[in-house]
N, C-alpha and C. Protein backbone atom coordinates (compact mmCIF):
# COMPACT_ATOMS: atom_id res chain seq x y z
N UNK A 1 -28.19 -23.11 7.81
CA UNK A 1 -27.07 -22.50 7.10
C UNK A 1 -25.81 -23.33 7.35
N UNK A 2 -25.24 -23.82 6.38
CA UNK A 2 -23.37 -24.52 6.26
C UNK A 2 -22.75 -23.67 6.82
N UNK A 3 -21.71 -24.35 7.52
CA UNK A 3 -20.79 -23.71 8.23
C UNK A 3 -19.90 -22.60 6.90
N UNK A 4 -19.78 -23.55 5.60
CA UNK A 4 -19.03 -22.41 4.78
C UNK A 4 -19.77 -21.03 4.26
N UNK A 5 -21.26 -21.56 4.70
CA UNK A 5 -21.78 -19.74 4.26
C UNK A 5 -21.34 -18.67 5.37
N UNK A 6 -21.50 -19.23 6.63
CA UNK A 6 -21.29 -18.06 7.35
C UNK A 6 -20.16 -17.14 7.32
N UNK A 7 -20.48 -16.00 8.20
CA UNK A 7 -19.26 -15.00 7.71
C UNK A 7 -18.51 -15.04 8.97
N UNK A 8 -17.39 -14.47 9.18
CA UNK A 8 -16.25 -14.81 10.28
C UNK A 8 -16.80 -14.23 11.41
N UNK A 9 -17.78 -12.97 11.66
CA UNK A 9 -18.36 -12.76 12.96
C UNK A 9 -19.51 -12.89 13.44
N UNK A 10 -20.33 -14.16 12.38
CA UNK A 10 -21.25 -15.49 13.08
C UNK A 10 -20.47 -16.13 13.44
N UNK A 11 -19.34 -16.66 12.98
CA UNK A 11 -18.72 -18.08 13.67
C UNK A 11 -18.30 -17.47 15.22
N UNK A 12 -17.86 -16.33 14.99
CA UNK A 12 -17.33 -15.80 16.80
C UNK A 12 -18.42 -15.72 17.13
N UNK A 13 -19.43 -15.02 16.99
CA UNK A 13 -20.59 -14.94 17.87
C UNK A 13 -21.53 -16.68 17.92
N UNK A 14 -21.29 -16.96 17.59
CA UNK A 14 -21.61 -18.94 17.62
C UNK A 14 -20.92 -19.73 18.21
N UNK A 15 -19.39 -18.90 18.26
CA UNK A 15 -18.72 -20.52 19.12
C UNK A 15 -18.30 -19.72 20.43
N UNK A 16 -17.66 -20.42 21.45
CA UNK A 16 -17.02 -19.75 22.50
C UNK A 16 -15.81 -19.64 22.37
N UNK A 17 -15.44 -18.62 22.57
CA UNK A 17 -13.71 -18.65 22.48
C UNK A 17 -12.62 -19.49 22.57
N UNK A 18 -12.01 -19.78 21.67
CA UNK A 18 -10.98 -21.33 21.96
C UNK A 18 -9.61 -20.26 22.58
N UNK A 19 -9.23 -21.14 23.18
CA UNK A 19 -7.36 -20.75 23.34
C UNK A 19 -6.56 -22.13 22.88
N UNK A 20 -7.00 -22.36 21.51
CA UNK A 20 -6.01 -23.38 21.73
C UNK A 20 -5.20 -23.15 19.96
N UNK A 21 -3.72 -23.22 20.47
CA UNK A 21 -3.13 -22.72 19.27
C UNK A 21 -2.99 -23.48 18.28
N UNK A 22 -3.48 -24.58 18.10
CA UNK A 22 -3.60 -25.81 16.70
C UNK A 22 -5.32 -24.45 15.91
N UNK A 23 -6.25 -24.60 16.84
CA UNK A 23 -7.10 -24.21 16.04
C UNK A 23 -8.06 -22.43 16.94
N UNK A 24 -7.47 -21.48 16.85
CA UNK A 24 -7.43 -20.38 17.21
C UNK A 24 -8.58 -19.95 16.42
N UNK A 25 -8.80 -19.25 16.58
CA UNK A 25 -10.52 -18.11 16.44
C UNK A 25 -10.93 -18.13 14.84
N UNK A 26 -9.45 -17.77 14.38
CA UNK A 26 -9.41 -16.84 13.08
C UNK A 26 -9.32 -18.45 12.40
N UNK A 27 -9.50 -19.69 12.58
CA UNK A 27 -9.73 -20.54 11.46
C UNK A 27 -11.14 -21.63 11.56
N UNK A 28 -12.37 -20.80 12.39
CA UNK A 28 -12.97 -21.44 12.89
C UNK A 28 -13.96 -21.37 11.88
N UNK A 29 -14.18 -20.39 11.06
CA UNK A 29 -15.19 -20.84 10.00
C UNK A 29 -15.02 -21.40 8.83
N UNK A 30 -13.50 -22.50 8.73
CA UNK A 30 -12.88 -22.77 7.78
C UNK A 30 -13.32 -24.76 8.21
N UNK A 31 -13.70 -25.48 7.10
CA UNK A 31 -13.98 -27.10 7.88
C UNK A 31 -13.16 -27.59 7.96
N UNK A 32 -11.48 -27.50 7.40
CA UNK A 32 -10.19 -27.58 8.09
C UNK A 32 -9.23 -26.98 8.42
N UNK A 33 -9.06 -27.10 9.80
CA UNK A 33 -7.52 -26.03 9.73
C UNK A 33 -6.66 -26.26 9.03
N UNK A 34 -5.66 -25.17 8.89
CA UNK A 34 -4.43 -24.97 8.12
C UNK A 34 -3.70 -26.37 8.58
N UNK A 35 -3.48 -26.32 10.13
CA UNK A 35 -2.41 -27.57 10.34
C UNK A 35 -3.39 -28.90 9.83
N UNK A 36 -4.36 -29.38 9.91
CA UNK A 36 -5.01 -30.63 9.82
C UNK A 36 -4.25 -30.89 8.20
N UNK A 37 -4.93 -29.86 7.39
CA UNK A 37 -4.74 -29.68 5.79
C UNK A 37 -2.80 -30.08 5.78
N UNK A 38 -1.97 -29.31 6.01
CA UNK A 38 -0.52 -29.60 5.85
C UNK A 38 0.25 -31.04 6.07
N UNK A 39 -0.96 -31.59 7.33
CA UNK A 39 -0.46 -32.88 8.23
C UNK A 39 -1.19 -34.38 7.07
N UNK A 40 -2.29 -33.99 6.62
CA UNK A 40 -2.94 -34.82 5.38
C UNK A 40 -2.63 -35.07 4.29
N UNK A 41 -1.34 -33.97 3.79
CA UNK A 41 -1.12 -33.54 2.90
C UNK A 41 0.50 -33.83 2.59
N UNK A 42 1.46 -34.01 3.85
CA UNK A 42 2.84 -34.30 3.94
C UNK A 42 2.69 -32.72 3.59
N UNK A 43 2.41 -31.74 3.90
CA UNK A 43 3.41 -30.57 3.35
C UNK A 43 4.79 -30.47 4.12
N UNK A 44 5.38 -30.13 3.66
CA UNK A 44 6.78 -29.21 4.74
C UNK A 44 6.58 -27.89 5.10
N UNK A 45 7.57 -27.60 6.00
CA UNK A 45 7.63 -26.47 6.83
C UNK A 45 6.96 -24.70 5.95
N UNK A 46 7.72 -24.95 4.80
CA UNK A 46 7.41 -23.40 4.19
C UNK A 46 6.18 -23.72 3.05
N UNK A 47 5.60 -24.64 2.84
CA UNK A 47 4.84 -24.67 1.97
C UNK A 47 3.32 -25.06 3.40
N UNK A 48 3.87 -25.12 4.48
CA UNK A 48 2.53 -25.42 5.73
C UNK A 48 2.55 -23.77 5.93
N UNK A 49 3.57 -22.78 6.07
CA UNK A 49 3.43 -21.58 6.55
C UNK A 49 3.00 -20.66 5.35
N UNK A 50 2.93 -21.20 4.09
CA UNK A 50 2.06 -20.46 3.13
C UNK A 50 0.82 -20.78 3.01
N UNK A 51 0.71 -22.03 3.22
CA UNK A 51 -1.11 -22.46 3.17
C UNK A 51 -1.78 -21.23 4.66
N UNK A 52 -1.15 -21.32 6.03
CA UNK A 52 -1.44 -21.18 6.60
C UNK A 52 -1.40 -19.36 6.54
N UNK A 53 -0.59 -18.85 5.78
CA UNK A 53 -0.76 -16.98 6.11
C UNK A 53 -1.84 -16.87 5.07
N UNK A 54 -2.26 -17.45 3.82
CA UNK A 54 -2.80 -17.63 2.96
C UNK A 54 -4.50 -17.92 3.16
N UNK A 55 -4.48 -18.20 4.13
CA UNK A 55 -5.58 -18.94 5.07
C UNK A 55 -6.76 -18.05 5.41
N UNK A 56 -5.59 -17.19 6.24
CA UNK A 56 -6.47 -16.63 7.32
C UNK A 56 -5.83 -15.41 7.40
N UNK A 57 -5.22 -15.04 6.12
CA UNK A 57 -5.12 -13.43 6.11
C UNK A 57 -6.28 -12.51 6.10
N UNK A 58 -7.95 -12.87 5.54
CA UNK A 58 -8.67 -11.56 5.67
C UNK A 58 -9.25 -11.81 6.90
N UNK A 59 -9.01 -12.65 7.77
CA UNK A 59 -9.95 -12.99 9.13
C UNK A 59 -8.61 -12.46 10.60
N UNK A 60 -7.49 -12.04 9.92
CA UNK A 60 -6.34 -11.86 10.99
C UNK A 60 -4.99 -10.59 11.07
N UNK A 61 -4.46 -11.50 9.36
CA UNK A 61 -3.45 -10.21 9.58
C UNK A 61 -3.49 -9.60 8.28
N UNK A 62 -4.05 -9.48 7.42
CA UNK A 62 -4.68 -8.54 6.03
C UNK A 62 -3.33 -8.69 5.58
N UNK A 63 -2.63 -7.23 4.68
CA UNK A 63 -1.88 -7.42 3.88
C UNK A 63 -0.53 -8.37 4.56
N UNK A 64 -0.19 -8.10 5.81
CA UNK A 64 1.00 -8.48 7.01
C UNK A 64 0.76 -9.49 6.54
N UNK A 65 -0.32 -11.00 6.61
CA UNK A 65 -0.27 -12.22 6.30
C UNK A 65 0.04 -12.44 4.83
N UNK A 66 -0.31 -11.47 4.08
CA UNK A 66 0.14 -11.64 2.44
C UNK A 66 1.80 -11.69 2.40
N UNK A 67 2.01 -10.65 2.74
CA UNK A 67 3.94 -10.27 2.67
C UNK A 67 4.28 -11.70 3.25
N UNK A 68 3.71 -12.44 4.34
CA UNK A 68 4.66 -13.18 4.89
C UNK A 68 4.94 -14.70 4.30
N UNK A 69 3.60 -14.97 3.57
CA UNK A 69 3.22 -16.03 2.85
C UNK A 69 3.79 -15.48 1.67
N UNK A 70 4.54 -14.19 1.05
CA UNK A 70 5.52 -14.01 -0.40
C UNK A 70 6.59 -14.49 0.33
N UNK A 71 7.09 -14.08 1.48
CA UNK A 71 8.53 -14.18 2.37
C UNK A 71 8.63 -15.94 2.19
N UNK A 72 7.80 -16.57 2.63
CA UNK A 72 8.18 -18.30 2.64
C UNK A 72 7.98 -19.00 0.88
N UNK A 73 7.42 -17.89 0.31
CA UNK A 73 7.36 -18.35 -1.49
C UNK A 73 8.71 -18.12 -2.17
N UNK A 74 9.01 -16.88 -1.84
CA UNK A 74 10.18 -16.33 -2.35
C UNK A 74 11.62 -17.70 -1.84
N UNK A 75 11.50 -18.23 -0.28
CA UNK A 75 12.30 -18.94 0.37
C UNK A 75 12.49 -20.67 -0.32
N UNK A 76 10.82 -20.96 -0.68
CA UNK A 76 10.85 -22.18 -1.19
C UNK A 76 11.43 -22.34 -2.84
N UNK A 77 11.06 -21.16 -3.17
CA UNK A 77 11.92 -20.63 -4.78
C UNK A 77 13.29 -20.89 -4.95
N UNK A 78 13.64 -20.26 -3.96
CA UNK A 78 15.14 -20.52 -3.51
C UNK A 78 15.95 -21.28 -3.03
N UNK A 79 15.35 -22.57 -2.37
CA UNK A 79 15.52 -23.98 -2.10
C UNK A 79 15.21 -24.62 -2.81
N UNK A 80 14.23 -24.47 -3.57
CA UNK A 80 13.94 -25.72 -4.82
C UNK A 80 14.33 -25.59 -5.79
N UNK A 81 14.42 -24.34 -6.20
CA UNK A 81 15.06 -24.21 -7.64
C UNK A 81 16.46 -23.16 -7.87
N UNK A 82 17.06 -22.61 -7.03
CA UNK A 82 17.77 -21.41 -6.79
C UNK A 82 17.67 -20.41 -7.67
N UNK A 83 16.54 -19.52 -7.66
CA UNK A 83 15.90 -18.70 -8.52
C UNK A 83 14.75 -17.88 -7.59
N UNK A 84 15.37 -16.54 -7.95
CA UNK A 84 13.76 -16.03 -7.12
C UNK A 84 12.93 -15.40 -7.89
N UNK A 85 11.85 -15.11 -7.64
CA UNK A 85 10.10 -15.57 -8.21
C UNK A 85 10.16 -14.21 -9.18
């Protein structure tokens, strides 16, 4: 079985617990993290913190990661174009 079939509590029950905050629990059944993806990619600051709530909202913070990834959309709206969404 590919790492992308599995579901988020094979990958915990398969790996051992990381503590490490580049690549934390909740992006382990993903084949890149959020930061690898942003750093490959040149993103900036609010368009790395939308990939990233965007990510790993159903494996972490459910709707909380949705609102927060509108909060940095609504912000980049407003820096790039002065207009909100």
């Amino acid at each position: 079985m590919d790492k992308e079939e599995l579901t988020y509590e094979q990958v915990l029950a398969a790996k051992v617990p990381k503590k490490n905050a580049i690549e934390p629990q909740h992006y382990l059944m993903f084949p890149i993290t959020p930061a690898e993806y942003c750093y490959k990619n040149k993103l900036d600051f609010l368009s790395s913190n939308i990939v990233k709530y965007v990510t790993r909202f159903r494996q972490k913070g459910k709707l909380e990661d949705l609102r927060k990834s509108q909060k940095y959309l609504q912000l980049l709206a407003q820096w790039e174009y002065g207009e909100e969404l």
